[in-house]
PDB file of N, CA and C in Angstrom:
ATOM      1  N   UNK A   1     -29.137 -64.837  11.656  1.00  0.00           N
ATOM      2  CA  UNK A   1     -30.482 -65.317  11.638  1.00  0.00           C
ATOM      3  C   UNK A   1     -30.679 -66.450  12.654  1.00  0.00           C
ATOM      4  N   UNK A   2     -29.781 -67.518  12.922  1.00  0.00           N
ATOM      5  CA  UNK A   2     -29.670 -68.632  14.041  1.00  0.00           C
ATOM      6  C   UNK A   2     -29.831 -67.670  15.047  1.00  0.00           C
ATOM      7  N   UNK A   3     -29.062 -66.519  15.622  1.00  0.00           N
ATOM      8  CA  UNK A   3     -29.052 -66.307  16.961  1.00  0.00           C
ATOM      9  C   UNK A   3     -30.566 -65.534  16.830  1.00  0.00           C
ATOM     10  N   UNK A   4     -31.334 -65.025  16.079  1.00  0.00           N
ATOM     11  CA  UNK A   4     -32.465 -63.923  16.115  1.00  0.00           C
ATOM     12  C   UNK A   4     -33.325 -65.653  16.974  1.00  0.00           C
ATOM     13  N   UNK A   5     -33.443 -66.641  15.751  1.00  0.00           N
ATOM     14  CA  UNK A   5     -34.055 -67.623  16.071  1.00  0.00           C
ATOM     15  C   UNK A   5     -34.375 -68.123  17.687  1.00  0.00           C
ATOM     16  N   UNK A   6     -32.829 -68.502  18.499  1.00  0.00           N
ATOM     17  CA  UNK A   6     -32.738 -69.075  19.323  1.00  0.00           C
ATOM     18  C   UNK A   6     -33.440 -67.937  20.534  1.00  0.00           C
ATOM     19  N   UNK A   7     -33.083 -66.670  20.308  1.00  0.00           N
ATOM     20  CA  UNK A   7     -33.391 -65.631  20.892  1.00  0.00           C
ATOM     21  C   UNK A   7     -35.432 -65.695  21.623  1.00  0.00           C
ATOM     22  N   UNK A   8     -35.760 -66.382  20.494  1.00  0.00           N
ATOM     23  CA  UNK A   8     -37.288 -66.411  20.209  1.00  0.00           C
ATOM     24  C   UNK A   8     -37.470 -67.930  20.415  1.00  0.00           C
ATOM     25  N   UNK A   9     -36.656 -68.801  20.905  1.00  0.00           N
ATOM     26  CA  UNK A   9     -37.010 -69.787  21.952  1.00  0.00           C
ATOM     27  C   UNK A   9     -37.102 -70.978  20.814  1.00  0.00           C
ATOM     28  N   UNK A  10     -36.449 -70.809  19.297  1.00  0.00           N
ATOM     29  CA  UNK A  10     -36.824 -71.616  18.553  1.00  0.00           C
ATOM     30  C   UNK A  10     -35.124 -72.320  18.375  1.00  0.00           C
ATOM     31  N   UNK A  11     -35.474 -73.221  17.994  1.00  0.00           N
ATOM     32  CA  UNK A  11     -33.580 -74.519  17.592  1.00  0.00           C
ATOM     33  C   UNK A  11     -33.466 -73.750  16.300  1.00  0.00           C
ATOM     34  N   UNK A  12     -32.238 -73.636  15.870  1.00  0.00           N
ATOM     35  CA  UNK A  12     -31.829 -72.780  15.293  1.00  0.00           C
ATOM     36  C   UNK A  12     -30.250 -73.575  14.719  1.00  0.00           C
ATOM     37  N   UNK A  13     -29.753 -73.907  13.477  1.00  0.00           N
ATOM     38  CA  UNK A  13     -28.112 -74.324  13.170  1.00  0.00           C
ATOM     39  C   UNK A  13     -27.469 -73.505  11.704  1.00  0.00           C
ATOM     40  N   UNK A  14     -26.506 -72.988  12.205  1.00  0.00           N
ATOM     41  CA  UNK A  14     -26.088 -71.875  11.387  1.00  0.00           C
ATOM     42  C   UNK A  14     -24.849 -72.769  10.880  1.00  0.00           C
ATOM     43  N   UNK A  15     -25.089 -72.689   9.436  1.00  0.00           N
ATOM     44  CA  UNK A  15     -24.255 -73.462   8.755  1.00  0.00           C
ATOM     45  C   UNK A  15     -23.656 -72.620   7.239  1.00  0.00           C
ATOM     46  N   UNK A  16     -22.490 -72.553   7.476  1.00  0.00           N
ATOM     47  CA  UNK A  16     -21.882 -71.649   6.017  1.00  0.00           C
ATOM     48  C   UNK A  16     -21.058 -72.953   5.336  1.00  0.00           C
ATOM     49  N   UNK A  17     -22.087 -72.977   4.184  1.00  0.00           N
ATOM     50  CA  UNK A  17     -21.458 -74.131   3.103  1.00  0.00           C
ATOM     51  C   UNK A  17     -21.340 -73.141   1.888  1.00  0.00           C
ATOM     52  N   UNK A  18     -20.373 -73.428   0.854  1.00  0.00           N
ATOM     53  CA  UNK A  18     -20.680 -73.262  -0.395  1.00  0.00           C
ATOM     54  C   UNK A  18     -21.497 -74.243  -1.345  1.00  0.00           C
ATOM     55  N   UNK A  19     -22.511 -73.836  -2.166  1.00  0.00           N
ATOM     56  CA  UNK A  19     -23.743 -74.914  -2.134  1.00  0.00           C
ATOM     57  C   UNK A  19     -23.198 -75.321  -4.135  1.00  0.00           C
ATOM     58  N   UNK A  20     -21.920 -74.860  -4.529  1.00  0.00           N
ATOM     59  CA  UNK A  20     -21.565 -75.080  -6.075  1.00  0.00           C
ATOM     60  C   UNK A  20     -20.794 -76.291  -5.184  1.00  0.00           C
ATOM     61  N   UNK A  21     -20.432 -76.915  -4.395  1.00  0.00           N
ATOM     62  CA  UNK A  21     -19.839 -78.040  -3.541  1.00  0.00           C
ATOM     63  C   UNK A  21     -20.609 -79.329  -3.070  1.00  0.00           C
ATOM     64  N   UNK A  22     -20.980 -80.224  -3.573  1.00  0.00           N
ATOM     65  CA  UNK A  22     -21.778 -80.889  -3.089  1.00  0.00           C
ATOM     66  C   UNK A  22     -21.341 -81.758  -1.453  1.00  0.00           C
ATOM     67  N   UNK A  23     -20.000 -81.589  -2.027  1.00  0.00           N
ATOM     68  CA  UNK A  23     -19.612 -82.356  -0.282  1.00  0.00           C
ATOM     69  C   UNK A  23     -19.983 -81.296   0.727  1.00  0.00           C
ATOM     70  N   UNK A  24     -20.280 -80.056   0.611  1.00  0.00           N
ATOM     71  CA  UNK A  24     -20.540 -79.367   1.549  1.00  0.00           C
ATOM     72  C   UNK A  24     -21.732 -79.178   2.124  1.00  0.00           C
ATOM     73  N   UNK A  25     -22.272 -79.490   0.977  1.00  0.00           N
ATOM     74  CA  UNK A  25     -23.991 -79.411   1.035  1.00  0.00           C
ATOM     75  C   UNK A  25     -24.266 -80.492   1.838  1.00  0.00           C
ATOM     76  N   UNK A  26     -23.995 -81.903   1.575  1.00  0.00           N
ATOM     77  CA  UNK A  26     -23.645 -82.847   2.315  1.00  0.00           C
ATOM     78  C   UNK A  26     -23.280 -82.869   3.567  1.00  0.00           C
ATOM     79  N   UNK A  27     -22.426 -82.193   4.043  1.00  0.00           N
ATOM     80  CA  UNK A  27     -22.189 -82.292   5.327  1.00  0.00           C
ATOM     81  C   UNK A  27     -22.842 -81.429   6.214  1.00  0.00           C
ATOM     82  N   UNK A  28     -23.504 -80.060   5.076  1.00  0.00           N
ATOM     83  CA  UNK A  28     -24.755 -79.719   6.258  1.00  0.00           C
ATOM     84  C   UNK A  28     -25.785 -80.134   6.116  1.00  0.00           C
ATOM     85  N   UNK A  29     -26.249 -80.824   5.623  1.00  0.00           N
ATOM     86  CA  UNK A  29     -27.600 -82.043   5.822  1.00  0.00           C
ATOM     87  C   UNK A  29     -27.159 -82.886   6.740  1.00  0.00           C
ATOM     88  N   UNK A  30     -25.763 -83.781   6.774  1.00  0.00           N
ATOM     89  CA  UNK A  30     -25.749 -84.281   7.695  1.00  0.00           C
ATOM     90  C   UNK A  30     -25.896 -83.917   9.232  1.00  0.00           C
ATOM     91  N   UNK A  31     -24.841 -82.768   9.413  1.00  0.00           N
ATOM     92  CA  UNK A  31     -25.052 -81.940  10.698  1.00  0.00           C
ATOM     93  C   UNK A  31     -26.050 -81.579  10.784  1.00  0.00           C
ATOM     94  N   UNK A  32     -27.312 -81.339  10.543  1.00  0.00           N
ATOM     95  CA  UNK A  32     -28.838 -80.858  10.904  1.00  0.00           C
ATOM     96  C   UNK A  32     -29.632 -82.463  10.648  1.00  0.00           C
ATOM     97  N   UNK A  33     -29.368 -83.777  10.506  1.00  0.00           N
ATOM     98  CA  UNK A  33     -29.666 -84.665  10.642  1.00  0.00           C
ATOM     99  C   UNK A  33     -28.910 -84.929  11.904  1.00  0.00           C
ATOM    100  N   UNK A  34     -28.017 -84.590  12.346  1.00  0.00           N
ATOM    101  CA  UNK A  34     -27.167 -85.221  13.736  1.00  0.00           C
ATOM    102  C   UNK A  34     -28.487 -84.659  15.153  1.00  0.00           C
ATOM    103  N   UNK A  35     -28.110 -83.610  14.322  1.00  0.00           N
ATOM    104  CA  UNK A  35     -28.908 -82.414  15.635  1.00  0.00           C
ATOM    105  C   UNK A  35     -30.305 -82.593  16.125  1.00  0.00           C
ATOM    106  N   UNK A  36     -31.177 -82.983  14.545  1.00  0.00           N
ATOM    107  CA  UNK A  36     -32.574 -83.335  15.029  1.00  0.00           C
ATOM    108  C   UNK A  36     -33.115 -84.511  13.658  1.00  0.00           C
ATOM    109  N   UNK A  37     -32.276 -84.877  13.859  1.00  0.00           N
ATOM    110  CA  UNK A  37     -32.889 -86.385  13.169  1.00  0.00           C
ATOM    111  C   UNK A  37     -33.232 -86.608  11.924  1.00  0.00           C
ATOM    112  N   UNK A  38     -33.280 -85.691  10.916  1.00  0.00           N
ATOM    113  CA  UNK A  38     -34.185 -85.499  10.028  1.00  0.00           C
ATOM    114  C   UNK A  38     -34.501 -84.368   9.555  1.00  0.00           C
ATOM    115  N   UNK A  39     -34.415 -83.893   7.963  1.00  0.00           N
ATOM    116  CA  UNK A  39     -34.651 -82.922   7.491  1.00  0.00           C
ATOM    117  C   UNK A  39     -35.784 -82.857   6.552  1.00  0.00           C
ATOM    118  N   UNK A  40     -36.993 -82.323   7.197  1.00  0.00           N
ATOM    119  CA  UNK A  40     -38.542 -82.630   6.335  1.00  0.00           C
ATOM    120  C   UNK A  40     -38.700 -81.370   5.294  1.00  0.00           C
ATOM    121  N   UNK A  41     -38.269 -79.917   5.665  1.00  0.00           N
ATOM    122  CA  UNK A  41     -38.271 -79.130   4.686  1.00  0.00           C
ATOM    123  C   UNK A  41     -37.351 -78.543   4.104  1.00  0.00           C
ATOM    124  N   UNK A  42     -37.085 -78.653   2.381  1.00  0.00           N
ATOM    125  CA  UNK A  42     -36.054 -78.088   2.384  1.00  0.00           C
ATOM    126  C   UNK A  42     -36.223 -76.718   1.513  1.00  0.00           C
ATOM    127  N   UNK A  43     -35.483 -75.503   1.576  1.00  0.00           N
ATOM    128  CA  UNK A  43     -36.166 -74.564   1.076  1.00  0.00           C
ATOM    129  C   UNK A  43     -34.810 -74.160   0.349  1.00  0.00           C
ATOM    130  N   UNK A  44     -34.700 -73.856  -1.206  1.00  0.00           N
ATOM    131  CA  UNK A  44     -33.637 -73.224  -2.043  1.00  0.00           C
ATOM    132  C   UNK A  44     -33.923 -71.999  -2.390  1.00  0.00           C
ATOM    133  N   UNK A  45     -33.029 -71.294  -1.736  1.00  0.00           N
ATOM    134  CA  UNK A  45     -33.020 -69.612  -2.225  1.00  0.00           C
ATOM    135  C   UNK A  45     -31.618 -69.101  -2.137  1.00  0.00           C
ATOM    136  N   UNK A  46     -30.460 -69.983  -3.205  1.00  0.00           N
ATOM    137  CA  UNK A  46     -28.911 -69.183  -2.938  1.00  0.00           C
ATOM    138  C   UNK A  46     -29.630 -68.890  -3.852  1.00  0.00           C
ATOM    139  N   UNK A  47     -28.259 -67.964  -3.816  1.00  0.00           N
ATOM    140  CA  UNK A  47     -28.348 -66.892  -5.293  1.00  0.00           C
ATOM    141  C   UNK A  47     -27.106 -66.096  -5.146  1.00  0.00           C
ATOM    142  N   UNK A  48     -26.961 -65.451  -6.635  1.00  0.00           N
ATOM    143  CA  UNK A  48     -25.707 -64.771  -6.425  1.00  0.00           C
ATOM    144  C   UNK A  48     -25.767 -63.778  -7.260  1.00  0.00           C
ATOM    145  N   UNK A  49     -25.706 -62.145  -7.555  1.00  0.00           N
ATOM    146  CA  UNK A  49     -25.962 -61.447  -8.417  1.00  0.00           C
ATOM    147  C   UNK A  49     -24.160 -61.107  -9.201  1.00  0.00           C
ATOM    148  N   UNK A  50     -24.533 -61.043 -10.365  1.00  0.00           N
ATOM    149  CA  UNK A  50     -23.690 -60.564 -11.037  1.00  0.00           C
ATOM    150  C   UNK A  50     -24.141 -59.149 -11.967  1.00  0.00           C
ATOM    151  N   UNK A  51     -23.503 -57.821 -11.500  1.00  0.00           N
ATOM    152  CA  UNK A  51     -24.910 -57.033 -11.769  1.00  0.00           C
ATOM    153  C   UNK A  51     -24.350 -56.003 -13.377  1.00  0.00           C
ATOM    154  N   UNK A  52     -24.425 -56.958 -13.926  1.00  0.00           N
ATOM    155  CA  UNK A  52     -23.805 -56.755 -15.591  1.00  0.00           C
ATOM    156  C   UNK A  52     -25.111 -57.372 -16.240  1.00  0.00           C
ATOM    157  N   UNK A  53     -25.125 -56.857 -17.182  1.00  0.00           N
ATOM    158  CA  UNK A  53     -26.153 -57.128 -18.457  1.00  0.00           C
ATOM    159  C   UNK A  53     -25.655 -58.256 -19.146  1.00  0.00           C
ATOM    160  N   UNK A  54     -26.407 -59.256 -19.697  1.00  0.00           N
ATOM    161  CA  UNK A  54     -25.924 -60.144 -20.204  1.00  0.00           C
ATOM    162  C   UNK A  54     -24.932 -60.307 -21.781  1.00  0.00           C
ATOM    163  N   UNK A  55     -25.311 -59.069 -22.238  1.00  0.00           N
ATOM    164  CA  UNK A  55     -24.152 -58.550 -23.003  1.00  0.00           C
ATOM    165  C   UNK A  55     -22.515 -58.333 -23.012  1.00  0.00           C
ATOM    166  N   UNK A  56     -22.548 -57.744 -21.144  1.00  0.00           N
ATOM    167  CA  UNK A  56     -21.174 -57.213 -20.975  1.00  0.00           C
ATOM    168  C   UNK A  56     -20.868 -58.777 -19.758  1.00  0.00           C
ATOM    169  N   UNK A  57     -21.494 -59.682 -19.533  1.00  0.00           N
ATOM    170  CA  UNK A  57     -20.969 -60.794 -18.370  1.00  0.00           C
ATOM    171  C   UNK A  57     -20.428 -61.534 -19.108  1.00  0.00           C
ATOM    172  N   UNK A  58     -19.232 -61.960 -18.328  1.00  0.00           N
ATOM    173  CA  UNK A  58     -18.078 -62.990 -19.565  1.00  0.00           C
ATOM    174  C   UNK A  58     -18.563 -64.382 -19.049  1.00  0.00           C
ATOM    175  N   UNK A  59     -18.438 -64.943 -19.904  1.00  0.00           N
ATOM    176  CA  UNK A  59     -18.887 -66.860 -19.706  1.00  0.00           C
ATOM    177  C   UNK A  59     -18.908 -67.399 -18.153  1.00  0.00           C
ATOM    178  N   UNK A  60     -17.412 -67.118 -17.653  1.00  0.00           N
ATOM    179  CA  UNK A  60     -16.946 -67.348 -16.560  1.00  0.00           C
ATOM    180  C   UNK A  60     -17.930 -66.819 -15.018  1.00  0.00           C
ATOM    181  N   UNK A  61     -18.761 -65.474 -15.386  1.00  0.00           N
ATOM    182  CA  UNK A  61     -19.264 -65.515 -15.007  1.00  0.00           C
ATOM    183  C   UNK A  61     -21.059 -65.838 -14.546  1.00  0.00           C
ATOM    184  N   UNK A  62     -21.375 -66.264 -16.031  1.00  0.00           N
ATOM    185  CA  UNK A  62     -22.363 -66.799 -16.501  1.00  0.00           C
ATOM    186  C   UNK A  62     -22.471 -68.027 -15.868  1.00  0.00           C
ATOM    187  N   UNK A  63     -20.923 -68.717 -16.090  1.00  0.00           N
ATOM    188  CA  UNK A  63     -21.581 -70.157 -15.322  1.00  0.00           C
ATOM    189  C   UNK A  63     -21.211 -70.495 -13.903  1.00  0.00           C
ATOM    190  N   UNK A  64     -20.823 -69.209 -13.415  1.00  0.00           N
ATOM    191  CA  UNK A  64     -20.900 -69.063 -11.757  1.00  0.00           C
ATOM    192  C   UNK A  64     -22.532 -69.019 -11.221  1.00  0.00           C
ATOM    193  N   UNK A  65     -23.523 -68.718 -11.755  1.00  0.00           N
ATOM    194  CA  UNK A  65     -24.505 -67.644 -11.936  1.00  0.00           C
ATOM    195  C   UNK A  65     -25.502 -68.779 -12.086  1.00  0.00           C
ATOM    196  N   UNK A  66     -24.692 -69.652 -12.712  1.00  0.00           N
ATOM    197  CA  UNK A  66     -25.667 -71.271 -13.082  1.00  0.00           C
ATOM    198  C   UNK A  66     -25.456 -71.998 -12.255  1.00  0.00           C
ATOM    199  N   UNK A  67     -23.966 -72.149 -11.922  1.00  0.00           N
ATOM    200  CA  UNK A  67     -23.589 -72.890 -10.725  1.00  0.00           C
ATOM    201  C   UNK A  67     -24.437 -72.906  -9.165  1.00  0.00           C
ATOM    202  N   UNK A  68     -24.550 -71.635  -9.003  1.00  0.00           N
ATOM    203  CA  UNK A  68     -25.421 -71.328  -7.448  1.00  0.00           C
ATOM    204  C   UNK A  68     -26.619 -71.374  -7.573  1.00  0.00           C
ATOM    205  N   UNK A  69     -27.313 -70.727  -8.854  1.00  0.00           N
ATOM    206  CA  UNK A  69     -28.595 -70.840  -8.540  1.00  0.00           C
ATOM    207  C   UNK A  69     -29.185 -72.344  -8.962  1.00  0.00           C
ATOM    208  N   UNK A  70     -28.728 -73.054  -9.963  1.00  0.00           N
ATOM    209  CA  UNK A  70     -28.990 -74.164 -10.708  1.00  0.00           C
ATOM    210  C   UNK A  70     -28.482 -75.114 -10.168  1.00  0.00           C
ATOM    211  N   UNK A  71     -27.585 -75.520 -10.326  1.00  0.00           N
ATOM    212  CA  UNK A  71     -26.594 -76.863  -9.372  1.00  0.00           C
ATOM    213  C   UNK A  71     -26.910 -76.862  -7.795  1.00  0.00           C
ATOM    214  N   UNK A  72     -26.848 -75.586  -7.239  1.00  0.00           N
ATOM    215  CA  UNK A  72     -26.826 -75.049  -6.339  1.00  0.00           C
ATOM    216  C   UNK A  72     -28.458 -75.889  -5.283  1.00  0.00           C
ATOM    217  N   UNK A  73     -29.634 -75.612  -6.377  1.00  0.00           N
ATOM    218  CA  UNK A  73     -30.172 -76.363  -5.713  1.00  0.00           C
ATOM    219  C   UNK A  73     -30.269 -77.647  -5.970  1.00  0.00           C
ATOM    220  N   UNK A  74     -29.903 -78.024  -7.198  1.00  0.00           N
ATOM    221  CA  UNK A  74     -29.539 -79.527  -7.111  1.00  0.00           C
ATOM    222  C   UNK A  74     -28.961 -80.181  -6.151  1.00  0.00           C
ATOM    223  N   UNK A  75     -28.020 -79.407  -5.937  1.00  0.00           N
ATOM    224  CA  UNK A  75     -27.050 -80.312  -4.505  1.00  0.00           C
ATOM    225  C   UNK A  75     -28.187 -80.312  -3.592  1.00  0.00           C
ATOM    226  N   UNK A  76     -28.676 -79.380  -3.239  1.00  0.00           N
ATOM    227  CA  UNK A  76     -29.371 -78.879  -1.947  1.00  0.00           C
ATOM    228  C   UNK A  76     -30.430 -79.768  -1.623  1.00  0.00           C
ATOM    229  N   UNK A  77     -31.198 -80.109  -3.101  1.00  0.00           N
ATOM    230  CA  UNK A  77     -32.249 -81.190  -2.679  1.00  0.00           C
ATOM    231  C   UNK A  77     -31.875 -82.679  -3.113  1.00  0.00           C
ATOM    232  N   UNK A  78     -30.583 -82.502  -3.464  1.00  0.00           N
ATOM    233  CA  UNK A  78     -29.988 -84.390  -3.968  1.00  0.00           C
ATOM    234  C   UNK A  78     -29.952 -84.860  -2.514  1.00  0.00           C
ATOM    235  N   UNK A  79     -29.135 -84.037  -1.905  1.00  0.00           N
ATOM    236  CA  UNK A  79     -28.785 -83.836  -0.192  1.00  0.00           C
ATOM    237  C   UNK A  79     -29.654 -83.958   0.599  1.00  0.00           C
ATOM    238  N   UNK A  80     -31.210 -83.808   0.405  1.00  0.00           N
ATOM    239  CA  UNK A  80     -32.284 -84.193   1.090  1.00  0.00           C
ATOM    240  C   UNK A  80     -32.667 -85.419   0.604  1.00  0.00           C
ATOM    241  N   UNK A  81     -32.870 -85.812  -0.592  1.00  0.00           N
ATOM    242  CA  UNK A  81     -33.647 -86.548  -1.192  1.00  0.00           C
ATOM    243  C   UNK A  81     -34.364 -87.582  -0.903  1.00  0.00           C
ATOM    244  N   UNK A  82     -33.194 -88.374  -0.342  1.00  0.00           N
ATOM    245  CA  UNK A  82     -33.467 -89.963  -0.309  1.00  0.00           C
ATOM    246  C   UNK A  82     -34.225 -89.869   1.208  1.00  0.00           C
ATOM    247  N   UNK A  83     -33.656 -89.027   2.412  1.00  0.00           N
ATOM    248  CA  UNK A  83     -34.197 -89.097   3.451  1.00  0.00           C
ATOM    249  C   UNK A  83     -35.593 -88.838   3.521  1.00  0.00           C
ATOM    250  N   UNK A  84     -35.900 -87.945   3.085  1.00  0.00           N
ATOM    251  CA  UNK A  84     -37.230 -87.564   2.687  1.00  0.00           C
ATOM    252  C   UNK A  84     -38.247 -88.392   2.028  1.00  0.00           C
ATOM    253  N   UNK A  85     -37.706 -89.177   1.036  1.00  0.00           N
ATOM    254  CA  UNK A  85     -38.462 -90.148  -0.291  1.00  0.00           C
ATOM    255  C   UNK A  85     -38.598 -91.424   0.644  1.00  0.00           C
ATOM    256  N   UNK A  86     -37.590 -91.749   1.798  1.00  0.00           N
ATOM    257  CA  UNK A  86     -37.360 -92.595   2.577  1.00  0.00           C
ATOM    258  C   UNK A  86     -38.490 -92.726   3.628  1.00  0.00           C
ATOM    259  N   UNK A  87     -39.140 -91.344   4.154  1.00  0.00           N
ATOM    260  CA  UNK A  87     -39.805 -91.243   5.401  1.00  0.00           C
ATOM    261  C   UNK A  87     -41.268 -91.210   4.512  1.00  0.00           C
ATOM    262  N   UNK A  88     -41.011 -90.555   3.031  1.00  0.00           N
ATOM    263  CA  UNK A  88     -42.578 -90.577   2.699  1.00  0.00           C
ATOM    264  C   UNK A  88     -43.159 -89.276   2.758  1.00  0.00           C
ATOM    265  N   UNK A  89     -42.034 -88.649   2.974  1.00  0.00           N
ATOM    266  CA  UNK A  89     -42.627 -86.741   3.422  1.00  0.00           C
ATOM    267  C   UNK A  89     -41.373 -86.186   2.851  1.00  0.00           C
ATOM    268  N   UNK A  90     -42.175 -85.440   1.477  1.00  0.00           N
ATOM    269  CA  UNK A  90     -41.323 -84.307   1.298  1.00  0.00           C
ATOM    270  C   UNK A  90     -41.726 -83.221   0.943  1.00  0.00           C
ATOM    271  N   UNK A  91     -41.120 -81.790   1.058  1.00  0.00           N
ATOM    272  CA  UNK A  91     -41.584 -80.468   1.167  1.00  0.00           C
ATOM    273  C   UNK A  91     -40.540 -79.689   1.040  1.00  0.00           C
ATOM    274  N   UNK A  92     -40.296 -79.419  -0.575  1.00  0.00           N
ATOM    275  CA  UNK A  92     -39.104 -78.740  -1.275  1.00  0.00           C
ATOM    276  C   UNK A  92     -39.650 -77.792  -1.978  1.00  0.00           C
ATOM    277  N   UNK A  93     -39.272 -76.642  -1.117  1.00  0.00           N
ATOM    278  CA  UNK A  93     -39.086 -75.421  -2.350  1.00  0.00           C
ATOM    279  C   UNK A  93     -38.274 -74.854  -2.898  1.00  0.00           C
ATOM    280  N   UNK A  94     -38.415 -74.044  -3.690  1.00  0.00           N
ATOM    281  CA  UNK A  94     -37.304 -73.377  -5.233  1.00  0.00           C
ATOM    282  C   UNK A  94     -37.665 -72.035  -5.664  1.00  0.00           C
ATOM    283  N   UNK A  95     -37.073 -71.386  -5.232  1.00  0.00           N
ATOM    284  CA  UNK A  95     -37.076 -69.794  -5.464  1.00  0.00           C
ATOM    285  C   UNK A  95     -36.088 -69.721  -6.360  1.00  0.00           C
ATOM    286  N   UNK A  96     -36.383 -68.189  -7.249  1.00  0.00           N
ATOM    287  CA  UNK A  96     -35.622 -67.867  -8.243  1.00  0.00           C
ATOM    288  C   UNK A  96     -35.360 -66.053  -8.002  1.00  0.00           C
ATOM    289  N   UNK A  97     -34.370 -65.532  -8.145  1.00  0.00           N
ATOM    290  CA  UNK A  97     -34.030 -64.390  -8.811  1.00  0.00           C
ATOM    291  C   UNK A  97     -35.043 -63.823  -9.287  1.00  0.00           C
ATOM    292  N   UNK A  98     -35.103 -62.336  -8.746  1.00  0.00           N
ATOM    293  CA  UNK A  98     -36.186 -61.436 -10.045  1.00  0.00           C
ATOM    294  C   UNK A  98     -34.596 -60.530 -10.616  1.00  0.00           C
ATOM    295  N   UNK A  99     -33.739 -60.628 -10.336  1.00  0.00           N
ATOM    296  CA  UNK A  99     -32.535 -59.800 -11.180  1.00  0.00           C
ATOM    297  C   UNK A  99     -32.477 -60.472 -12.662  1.00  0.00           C
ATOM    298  N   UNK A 100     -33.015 -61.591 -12.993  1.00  0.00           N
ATOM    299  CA  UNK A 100     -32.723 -61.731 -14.387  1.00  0.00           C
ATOM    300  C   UNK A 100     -33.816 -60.536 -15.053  1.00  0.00           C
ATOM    301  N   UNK A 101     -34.819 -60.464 -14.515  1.00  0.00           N
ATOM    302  CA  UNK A 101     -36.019 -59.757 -14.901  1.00  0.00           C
ATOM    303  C   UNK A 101     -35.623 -58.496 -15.683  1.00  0.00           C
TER     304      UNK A 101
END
């Protein structure tokens, strides 16, 4: 998706974190704060399917499932937070799963 971006003349930083990690999350906020100063939007859409019925999914994977989508954006916007609350501009969104549906 970075290279489609850059392709189309737009800045573009391709970053593979695991987002159940907060130091990781962390360090790609920082690296896209290095690059352009500041991160004004932040948009949460991990997710992770586990494609079992909640009958047959064992705990373990239940709270993988919580971990990414739930924590997941916690980190994501703890990791923005202050910069944002700091400048006076913030613009966070939160998407969810239709697989629980």
């Amino acid at each position: 998706m970075a290279a489609e971006n850059e392709q189309r003349g737009r800045a573009a930083l391709a970053v593979e974190a695991d987002v159940t990690r907060p130091e990781q999350v962390n360090a790609w906020v920082a690296n896209a704060e290095a690059q352009w100063g500041r991160v004004d939007i932040r948009v949460n859409h991990a997710g992770i399917l586990r494609d079992r019925s909640f009958a047959r999914m064992s705990l373990a994977d239940f709270r993988f499932v919580l971990d990414v989508h739930l924590m997941g954006a916690v980190h994501c916007t703890q990791a923005v937070w202050n910069g944002m609350r700091e400048r006076g501009y913030r613009r966070i969104v939160l998407t969810t799963s239709s697989s629980g549906v």
